[in-house]
N, C-alpha and C. Protein backbone atom coordinates (compact mmCIF):
# COMPACT_ATOMS: atom_id res chain seq x y z
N UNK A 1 0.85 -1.17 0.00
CA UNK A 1 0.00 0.00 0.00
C UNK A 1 0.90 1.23 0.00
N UNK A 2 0.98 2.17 -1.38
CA UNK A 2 1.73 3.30 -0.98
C UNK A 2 1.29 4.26 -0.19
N UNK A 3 2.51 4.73 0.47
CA UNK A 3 1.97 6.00 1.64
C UNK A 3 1.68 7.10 0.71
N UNK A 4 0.45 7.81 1.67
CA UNK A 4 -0.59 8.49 0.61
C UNK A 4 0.82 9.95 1.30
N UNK A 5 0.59 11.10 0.31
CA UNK A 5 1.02 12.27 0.72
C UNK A 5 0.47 13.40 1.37
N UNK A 6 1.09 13.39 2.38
CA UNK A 6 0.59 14.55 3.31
C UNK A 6 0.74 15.91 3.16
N UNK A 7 0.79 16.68 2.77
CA UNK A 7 1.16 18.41 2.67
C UNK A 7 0.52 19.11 4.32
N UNK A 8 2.22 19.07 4.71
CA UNK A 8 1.93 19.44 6.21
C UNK A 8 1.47 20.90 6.29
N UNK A 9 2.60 21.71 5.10
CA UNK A 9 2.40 23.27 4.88
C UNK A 9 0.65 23.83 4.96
N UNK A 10 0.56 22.85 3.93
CA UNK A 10 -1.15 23.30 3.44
C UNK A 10 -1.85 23.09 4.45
N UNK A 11 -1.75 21.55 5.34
CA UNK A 11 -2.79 21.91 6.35
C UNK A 11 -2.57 22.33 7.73
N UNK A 12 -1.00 23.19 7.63
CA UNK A 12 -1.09 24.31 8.81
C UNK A 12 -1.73 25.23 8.59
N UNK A 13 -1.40 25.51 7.22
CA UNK A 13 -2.16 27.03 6.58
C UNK A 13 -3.49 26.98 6.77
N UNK A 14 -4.10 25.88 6.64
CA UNK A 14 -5.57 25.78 6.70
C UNK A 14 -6.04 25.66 8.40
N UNK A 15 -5.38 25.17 9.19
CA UNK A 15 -5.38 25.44 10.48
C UNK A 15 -5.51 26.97 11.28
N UNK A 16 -4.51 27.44 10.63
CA UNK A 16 -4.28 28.72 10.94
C UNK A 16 -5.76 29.59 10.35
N UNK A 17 -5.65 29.36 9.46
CA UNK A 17 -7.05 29.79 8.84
C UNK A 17 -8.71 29.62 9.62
N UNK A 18 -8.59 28.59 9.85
CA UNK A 18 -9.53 27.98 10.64
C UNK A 18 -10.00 29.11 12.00
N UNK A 19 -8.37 29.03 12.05
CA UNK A 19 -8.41 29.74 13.95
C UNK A 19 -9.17 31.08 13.86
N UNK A 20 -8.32 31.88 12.48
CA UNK A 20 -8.58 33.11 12.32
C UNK A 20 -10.09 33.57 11.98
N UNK A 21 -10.51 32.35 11.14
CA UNK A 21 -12.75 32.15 11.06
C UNK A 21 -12.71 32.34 12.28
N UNK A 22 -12.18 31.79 13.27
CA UNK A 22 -13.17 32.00 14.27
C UNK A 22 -12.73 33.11 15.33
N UNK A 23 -12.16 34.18 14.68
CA UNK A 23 -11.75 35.60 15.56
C UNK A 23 -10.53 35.59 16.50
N UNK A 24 -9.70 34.83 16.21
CA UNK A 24 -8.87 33.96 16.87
C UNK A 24 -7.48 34.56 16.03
N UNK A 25 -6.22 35.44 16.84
CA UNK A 25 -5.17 35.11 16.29
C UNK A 25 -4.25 33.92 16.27
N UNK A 26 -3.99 33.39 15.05
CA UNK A 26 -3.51 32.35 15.23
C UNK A 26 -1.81 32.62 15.54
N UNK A 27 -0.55 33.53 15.63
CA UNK A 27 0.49 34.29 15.95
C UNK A 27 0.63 34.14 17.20
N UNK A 28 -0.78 34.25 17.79
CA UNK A 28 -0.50 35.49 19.06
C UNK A 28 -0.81 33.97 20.14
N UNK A 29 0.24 34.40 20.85
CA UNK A 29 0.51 33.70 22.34
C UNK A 29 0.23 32.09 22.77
N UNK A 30 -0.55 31.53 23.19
CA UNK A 30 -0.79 30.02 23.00
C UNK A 30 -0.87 29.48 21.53
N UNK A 31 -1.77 30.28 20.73
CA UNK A 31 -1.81 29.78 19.91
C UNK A 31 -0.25 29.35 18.95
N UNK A 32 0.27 30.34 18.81
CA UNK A 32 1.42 30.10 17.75
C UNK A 32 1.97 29.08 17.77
N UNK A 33 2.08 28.31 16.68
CA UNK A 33 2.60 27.02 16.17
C UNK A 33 1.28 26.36 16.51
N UNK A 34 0.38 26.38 16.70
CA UNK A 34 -1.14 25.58 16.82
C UNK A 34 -1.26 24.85 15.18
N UNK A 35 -0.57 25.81 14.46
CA UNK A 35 -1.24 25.33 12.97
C UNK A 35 -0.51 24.00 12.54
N UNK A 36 1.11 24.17 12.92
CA UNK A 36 1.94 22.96 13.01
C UNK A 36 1.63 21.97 13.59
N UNK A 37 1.76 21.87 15.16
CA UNK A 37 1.39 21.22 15.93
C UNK A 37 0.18 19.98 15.20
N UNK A 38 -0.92 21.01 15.42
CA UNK A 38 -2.16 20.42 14.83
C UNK A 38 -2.21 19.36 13.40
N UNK A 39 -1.57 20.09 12.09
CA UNK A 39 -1.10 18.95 11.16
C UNK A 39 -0.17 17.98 11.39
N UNK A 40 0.80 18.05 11.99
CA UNK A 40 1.40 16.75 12.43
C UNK A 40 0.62 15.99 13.13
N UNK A 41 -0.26 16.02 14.17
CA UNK A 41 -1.03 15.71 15.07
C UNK A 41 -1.75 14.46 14.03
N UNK A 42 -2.17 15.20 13.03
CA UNK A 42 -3.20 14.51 12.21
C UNK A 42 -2.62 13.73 10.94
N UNK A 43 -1.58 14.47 10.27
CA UNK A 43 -1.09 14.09 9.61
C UNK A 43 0.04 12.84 9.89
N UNK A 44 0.85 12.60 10.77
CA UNK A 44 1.46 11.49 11.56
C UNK A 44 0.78 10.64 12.55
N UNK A 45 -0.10 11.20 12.77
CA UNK A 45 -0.56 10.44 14.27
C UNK A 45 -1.50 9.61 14.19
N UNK A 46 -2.60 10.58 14.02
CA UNK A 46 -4.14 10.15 13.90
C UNK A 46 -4.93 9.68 12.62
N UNK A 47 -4.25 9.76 11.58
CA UNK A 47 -4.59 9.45 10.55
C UNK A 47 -3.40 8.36 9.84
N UNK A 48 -2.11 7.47 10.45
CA UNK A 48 -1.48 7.17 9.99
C UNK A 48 -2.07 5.43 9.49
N UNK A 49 -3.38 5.35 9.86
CA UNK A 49 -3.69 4.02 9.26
C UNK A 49 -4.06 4.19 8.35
N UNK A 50 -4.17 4.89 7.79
CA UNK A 50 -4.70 4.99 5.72
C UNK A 50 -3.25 4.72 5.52
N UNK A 51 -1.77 4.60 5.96
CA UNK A 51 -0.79 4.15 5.55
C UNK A 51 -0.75 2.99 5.66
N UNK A 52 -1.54 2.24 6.49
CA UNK A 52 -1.57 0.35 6.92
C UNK A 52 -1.99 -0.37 5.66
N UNK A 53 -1.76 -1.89 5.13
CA UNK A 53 -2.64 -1.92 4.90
C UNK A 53 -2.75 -3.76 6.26
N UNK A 54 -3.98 -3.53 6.97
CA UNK A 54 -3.36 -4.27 7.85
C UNK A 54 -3.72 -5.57 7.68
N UNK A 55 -4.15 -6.40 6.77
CA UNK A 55 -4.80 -7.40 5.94
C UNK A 55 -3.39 -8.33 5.43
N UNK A 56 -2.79 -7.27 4.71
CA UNK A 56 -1.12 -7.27 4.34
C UNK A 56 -0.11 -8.02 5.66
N UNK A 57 -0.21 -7.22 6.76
CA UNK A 57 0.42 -7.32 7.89
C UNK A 57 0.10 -8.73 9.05
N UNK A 58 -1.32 -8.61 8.76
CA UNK A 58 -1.64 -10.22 9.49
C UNK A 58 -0.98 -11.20 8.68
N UNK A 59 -1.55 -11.18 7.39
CA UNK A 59 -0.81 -12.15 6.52
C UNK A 59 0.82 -12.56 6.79
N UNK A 60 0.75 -11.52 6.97
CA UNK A 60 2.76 -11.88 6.85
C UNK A 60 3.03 -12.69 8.70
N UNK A 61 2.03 -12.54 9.63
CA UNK A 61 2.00 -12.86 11.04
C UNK A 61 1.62 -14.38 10.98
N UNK A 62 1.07 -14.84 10.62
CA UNK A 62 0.23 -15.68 10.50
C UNK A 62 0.68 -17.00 10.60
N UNK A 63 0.55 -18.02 11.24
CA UNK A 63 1.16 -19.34 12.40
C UNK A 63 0.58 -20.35 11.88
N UNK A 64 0.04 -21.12 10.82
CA UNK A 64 -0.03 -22.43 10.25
C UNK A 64 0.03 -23.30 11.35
N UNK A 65 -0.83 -23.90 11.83
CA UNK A 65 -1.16 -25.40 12.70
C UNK A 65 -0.91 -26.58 12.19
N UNK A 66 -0.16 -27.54 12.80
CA UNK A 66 -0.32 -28.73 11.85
C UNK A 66 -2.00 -29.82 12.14
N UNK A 67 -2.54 -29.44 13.40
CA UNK A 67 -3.61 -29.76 13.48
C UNK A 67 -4.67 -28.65 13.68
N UNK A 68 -5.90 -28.67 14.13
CA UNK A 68 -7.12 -27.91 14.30
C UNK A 68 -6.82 -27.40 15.45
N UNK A 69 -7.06 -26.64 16.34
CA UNK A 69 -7.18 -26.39 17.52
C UNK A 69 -8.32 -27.16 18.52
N UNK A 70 -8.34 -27.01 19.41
CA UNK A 70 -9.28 -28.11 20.18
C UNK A 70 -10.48 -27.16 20.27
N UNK A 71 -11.68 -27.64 19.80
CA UNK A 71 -13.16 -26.72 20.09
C UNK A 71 -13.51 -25.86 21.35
N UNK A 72 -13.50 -24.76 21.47
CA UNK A 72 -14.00 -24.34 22.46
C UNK A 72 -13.05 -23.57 23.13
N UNK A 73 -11.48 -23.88 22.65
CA UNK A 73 -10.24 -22.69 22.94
C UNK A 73 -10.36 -21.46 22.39
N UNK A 74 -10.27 -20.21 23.47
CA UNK A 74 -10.44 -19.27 23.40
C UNK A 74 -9.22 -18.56 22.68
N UNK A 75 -9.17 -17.33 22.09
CA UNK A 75 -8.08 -16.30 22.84
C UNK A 75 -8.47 -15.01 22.54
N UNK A 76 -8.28 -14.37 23.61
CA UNK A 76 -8.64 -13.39 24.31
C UNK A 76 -7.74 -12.01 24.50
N UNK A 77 -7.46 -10.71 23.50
CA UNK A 77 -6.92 -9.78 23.88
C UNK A 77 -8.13 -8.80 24.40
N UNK A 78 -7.59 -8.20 25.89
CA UNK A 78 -8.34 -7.48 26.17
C UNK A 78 -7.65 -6.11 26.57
N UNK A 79 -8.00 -5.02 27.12
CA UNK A 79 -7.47 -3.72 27.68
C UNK A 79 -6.58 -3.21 26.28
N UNK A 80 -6.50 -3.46 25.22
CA UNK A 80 -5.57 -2.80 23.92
C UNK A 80 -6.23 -1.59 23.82
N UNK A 81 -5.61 -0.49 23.94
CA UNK A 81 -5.74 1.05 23.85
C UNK A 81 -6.25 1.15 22.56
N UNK A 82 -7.56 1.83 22.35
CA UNK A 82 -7.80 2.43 20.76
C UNK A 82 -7.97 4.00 21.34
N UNK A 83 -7.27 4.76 20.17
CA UNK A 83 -7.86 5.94 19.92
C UNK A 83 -8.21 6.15 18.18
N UNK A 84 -9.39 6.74 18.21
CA UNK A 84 -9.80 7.12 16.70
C UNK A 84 -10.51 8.76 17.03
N UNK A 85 -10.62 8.87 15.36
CA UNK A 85 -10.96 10.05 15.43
C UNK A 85 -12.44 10.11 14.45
N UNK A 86 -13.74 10.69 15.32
CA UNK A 86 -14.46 10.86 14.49
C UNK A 86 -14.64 11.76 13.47
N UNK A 87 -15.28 11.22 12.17
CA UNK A 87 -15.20 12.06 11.43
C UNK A 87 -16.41 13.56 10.73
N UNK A 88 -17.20 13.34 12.06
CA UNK A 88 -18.01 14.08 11.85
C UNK A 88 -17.99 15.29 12.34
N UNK A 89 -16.78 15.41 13.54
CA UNK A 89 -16.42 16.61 14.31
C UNK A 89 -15.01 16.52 14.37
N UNK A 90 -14.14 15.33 14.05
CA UNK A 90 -12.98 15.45 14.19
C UNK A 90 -12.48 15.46 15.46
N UNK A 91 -13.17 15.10 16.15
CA UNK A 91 -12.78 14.97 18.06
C UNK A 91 -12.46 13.38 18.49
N UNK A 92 -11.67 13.34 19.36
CA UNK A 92 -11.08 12.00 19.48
C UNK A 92 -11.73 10.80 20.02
N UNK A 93 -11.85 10.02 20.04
CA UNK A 93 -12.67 8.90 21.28
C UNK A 93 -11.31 7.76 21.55
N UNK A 94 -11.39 7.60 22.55
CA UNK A 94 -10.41 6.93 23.26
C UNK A 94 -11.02 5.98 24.09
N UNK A 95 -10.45 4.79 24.46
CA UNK A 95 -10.58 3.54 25.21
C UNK A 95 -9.88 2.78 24.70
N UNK A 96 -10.60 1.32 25.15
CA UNK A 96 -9.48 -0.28 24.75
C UNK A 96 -11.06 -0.94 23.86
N UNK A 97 -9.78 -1.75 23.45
CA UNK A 97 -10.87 -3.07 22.46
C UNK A 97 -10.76 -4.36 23.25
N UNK A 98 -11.46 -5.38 22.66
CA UNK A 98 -11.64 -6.84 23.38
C UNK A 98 -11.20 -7.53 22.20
N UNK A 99 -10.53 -8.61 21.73
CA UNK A 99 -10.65 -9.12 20.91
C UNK A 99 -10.88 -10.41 20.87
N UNK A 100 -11.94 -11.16 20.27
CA UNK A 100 -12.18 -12.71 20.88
C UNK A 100 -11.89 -13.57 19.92
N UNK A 101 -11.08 -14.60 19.96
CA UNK A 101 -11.68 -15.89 18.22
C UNK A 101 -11.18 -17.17 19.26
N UNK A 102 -11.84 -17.81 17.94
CA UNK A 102 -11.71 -19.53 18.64
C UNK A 102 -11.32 -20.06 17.21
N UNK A 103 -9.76 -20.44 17.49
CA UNK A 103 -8.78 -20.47 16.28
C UNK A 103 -9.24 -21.42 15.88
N UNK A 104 -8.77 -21.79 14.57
CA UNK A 104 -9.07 -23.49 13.82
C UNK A 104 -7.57 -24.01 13.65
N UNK A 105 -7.17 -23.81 12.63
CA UNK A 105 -5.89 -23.92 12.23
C UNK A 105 -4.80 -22.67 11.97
N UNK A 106 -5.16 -21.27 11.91
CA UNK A 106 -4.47 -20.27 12.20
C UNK A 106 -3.96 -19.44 13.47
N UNK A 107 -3.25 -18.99 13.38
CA UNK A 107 -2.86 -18.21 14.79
C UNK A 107 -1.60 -17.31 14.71
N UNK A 108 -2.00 -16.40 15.98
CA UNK A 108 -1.12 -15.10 15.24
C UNK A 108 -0.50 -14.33 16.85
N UNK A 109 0.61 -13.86 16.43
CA UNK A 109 0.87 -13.00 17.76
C UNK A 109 -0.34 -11.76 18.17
N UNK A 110 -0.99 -11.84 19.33
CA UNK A 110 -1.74 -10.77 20.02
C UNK A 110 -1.18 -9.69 19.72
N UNK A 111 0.07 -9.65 19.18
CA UNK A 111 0.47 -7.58 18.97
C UNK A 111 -0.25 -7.71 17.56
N UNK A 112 0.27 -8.67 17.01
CA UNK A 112 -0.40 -8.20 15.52
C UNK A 112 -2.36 -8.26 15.49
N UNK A 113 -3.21 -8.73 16.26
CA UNK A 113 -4.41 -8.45 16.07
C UNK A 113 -4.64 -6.83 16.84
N UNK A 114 -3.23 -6.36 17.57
CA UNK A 114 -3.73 -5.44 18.64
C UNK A 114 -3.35 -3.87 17.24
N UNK A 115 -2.33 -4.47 16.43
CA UNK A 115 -2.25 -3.97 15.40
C UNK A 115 -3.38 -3.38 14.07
N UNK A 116 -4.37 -4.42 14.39
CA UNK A 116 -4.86 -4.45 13.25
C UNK A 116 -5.87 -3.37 13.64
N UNK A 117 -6.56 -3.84 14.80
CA UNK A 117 -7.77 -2.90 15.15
C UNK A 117 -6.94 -1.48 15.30
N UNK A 118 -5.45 -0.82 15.84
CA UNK A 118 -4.99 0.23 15.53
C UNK A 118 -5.28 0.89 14.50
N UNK A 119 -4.57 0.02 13.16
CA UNK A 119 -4.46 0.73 12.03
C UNK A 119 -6.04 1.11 11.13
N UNK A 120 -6.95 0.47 11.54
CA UNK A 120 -8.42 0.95 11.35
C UNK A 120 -8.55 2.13 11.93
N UNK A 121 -8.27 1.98 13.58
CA UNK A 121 -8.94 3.00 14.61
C UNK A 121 -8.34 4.29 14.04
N UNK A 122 -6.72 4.39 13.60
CA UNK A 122 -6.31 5.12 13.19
C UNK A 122 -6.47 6.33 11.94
N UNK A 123 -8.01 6.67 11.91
CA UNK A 123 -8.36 6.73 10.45
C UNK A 123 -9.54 7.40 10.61
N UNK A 124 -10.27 8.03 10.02
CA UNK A 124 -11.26 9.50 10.41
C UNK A 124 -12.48 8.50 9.98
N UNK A 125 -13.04 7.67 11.13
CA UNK A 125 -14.16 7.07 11.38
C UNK A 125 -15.02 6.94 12.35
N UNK A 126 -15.92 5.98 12.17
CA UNK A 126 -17.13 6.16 13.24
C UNK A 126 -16.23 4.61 13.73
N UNK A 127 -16.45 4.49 15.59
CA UNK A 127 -16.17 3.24 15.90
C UNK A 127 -16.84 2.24 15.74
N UNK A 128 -17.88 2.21 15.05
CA UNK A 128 -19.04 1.12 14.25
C UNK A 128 -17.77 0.50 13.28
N UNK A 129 -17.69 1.47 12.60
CA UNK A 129 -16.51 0.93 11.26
C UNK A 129 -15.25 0.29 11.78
N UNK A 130 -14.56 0.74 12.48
CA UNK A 130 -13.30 0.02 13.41
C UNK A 130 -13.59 -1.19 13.93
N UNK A 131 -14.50 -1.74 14.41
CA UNK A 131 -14.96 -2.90 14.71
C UNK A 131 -15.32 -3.92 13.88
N UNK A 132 -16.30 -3.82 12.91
CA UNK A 132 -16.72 -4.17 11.65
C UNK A 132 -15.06 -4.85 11.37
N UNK A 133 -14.66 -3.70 10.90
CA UNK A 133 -13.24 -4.15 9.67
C UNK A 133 -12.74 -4.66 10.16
N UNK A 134 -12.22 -4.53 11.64
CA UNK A 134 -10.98 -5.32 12.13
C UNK A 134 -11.44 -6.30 12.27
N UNK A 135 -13.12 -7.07 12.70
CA UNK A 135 -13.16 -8.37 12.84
C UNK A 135 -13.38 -9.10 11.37
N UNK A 136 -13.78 -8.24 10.27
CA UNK A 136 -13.88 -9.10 9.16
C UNK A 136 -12.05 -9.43 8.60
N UNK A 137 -11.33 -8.14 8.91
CA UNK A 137 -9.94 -8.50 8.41
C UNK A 137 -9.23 -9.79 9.09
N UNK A 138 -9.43 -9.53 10.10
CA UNK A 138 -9.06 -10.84 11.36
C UNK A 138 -9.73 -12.28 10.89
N UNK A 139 -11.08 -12.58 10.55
CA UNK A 139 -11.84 -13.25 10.27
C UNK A 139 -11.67 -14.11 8.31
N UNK A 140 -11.08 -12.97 7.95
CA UNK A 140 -10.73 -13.57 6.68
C UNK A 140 -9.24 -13.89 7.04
N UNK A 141 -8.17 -13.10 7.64
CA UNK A 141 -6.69 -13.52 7.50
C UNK A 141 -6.95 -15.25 8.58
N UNK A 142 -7.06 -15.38 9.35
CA UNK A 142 -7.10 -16.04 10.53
C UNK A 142 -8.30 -17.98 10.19
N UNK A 143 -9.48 -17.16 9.24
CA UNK A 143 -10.49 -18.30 9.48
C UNK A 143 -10.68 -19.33 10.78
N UNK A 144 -10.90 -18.20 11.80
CA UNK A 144 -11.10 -18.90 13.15
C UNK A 144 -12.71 -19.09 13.23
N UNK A 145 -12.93 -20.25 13.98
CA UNK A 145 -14.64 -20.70 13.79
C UNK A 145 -15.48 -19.35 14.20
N UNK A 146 -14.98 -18.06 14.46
CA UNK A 146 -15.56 -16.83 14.88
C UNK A 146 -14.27 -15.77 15.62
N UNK A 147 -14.94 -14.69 15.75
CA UNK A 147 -14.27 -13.70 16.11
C UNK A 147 -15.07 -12.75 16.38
N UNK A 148 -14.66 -12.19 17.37
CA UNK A 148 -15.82 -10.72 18.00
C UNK A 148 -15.21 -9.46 18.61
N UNK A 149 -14.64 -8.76 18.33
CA UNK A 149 -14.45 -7.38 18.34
C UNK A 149 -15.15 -5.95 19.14
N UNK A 150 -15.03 -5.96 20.24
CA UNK A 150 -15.65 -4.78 21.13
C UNK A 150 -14.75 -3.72 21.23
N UNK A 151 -15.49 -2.71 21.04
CA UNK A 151 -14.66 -0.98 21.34
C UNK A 151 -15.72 -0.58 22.29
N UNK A 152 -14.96 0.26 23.76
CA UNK A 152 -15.37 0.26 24.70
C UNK A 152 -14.57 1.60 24.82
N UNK A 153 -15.42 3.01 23.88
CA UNK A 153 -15.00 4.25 23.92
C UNK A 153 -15.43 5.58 24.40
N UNK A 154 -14.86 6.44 24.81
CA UNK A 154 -15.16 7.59 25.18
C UNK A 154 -15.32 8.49 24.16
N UNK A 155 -16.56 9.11 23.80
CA UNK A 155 -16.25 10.21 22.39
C UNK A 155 -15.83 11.57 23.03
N UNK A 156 -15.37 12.64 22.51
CA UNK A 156 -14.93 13.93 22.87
C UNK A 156 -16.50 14.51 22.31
N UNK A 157 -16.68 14.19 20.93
CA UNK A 157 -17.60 14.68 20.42
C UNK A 157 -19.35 14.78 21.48
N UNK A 158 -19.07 13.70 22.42
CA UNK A 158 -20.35 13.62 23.07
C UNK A 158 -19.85 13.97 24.26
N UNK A 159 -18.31 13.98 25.09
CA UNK A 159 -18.32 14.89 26.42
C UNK A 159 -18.46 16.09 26.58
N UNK A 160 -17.75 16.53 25.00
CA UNK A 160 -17.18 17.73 25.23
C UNK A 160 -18.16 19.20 24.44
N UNK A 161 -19.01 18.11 23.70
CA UNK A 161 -19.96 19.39 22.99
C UNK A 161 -21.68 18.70 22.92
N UNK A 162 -22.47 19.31 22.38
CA UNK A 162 -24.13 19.04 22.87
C UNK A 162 -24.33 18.79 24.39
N UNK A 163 -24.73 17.35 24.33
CA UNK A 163 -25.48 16.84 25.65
C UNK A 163 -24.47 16.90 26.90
N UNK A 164 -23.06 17.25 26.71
CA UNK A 164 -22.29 17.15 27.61
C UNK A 164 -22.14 15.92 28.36
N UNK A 165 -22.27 14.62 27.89
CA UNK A 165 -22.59 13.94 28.85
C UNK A 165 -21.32 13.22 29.81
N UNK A 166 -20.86 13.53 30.47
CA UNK A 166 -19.78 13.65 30.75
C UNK A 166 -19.67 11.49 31.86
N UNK A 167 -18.23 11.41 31.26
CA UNK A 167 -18.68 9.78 31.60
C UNK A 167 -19.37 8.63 30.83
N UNK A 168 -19.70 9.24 29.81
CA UNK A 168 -20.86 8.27 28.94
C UNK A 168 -19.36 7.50 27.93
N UNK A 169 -19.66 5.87 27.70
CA UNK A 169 -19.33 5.18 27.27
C UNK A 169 -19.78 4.91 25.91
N UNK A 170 -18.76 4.71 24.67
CA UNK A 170 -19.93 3.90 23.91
C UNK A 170 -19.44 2.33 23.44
N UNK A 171 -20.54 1.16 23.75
CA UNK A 171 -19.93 0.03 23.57
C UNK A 171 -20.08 -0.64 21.90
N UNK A 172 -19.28 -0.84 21.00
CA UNK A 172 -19.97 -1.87 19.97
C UNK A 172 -19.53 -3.07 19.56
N UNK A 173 -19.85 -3.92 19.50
CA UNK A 173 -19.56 -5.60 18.95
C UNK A 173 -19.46 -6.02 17.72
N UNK A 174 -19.01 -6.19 16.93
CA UNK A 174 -18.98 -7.35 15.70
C UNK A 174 -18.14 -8.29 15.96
N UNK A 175 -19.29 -9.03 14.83
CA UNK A 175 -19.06 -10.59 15.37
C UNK A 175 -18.75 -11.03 13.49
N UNK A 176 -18.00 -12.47 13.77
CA UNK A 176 -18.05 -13.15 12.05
C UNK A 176 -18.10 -13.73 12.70
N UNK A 177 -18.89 -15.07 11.95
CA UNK A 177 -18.47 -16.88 12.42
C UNK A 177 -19.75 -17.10 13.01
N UNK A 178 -19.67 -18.00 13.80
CA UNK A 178 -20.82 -18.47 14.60
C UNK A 178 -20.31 -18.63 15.59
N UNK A 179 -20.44 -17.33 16.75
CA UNK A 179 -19.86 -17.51 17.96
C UNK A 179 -21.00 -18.10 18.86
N UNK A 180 -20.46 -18.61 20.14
CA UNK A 180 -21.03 -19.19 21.50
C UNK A 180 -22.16 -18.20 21.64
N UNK A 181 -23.36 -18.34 21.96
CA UNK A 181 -24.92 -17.77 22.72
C UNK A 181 -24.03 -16.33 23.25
N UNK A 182 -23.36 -16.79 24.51
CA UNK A 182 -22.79 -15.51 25.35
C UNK A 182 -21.43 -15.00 24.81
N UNK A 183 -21.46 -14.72 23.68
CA UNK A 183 -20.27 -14.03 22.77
C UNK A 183 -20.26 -12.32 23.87
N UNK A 184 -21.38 -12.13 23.73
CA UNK A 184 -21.29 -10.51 24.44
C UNK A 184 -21.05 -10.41 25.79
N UNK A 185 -21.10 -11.52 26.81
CA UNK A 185 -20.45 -11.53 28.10
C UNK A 185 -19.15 -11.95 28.05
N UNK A 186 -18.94 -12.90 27.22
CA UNK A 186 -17.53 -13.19 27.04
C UNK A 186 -16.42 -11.79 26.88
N UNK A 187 -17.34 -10.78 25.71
CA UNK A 187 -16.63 -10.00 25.46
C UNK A 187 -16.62 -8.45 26.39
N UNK A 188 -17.23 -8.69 27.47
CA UNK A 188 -17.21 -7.83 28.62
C UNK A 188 -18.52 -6.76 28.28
N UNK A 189 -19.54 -6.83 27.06
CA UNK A 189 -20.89 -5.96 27.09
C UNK A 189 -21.09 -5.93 28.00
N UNK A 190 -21.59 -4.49 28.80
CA UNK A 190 -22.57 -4.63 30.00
C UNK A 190 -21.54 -4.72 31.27
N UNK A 191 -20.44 -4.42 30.92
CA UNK A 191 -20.02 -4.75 32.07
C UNK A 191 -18.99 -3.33 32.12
């Protein structure tokens, strides 16, 4: 996957710009260097999974069994830090993911699934979509009898502007495969 190009210049300038819409010197005192700051921020940081491609990256992880795994073996990454950025306000949401499968014949180091849901999260979306992809990417690299995927996030967009709701969680699940009845306790819903 080639790395897409960033023009840091342009979107300081447009930063700066931004500030100044809103009556705001962008020069003067805290602000200065806000415009920099801010495009690197986005341009290296928060947006560096449109450089992944992480489908690519499992593949190359990926542990060949000489038998099946035994029915009903779990594995379980839990507490893995996501931050993403929504793209409807551009404000951050932060928490951890769960990640669940019940291998068949594939298997993979836990950094690289903790990888995968990164390089999604990493990317100007809704956490509906981060979940979704990483369990279908996981679910096609892996072909484990299932896999289930929880983001367990904080939005900025909902602490910090409208309803204020300060503390509010948001939980979502995808699932591939045909997981166990209690896939969603397994994966800490509700809890």
């Amino acid at each position: 996957m080639p790395r897409r190009s960033v023009d840091h210049a342009a979107a300081a300038r447009a930063i700066r710009d931004f500030l100044s819409a809103l009556g705001l010197d962008p020069s003067a005192g805290e602000l200065a260097g806000t415009g920099d700051r801010v495009a690197r921020a986005f341009g290296d940081e928060l947006t560096r999974g449109y450089d992944v491609d992480p489908a690519a990256a499992l593949r190359a992880e990926v542990i060949e069994l000489a038998a099946p795994s035994a029915p009903g073996s779990i594995v379980a990454l839990r507490g893995a830090p996501v931050t993403t950025t929504c793209p409807h306000h551009l404000m951050v949401a932060q928490g951890h993911a769960t990640v669940l499968f019940e291998p068949d014949r594939r298997i993979v180091g836990v950094g690289a699934v903790a990888a995968v849901v990164d390089a999604f999260a990493r990317r100007l979306t809704l956490q509906e979509t981060v979940g979704e992809e990483a369990a279908s990417c996981l679910f096609e690299a892996l072909r484990p009898r299932w896999v289930a995927c929880r983001l367990h996030l904080s939005h900025a967009c909902l602490t910090a502007r409208g309803e204020r709701a300060h503390g509010a969680t948001l939980d979502t699940l995808a699932v591939r495969g045909s997981p166990p009845p209690d896939v969603a306790r397994l994966a800490g819903v509700g809890s």
